[in-house]
C-alpha atoms as a PDB file:
ATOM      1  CA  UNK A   1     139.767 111.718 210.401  1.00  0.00           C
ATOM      2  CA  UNK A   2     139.323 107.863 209.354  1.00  0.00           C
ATOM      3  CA  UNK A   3     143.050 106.584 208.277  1.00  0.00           C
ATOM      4  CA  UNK A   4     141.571 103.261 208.119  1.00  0.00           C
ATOM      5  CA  UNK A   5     138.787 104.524 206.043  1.00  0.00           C
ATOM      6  CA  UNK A   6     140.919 106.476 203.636  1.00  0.00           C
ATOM      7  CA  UNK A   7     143.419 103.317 202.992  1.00  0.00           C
ATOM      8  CA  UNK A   8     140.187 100.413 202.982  1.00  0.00           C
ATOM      9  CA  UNK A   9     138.236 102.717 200.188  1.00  0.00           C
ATOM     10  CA  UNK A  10     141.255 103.380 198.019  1.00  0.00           C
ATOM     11  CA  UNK A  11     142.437  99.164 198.401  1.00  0.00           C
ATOM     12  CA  UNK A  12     138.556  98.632 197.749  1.00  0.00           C
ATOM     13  CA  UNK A  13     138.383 100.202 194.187  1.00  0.00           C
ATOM     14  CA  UNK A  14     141.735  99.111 193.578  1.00  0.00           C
ATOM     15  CA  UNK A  15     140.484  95.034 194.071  1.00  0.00           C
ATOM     16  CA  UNK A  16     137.520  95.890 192.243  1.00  0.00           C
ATOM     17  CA  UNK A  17     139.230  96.720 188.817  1.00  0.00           C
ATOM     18  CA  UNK A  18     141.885  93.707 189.550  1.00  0.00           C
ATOM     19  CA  UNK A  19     139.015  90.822 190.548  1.00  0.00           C
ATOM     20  CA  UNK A  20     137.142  92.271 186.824  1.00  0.00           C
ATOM     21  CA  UNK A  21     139.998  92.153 184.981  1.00  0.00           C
ATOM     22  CA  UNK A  22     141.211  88.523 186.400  1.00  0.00           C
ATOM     23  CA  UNK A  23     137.414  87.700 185.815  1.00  0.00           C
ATOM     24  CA  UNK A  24     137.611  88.778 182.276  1.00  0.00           C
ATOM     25  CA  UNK A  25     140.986  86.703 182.395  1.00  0.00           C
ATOM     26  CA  UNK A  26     139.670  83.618 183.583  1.00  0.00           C
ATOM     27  CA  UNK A  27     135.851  83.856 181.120  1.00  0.00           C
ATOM     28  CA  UNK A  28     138.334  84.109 177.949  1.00  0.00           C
ATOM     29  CA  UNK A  29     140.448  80.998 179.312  1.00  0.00           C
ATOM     30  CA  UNK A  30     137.492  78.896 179.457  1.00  0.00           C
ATOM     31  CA  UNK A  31     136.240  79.974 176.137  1.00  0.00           C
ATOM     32  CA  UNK A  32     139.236  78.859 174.723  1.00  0.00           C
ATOM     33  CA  UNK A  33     139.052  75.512 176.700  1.00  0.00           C
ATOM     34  CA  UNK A  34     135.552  75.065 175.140  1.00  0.00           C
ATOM     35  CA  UNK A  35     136.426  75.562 171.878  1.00  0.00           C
END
């Protein structure tokens, strides 16, 4: 039994979905800049 393992995985796919979303943040903040 990993407790490490169990807490890393579930923090990983939670800083997936944030670092996409602040991605998708951050490409429509620079389209407006462009514009």
């Amino acid at each position: 039994f990993n407790f490490r393992g169990i807490i890393s995985s579930c923090f990983e796919a939670h800083l997936t979905v944030y670092v996409e979303l602040e991605e998708k943040t951050l490409m429509e903040n620079l389209e407006k800049l462009i514009q």
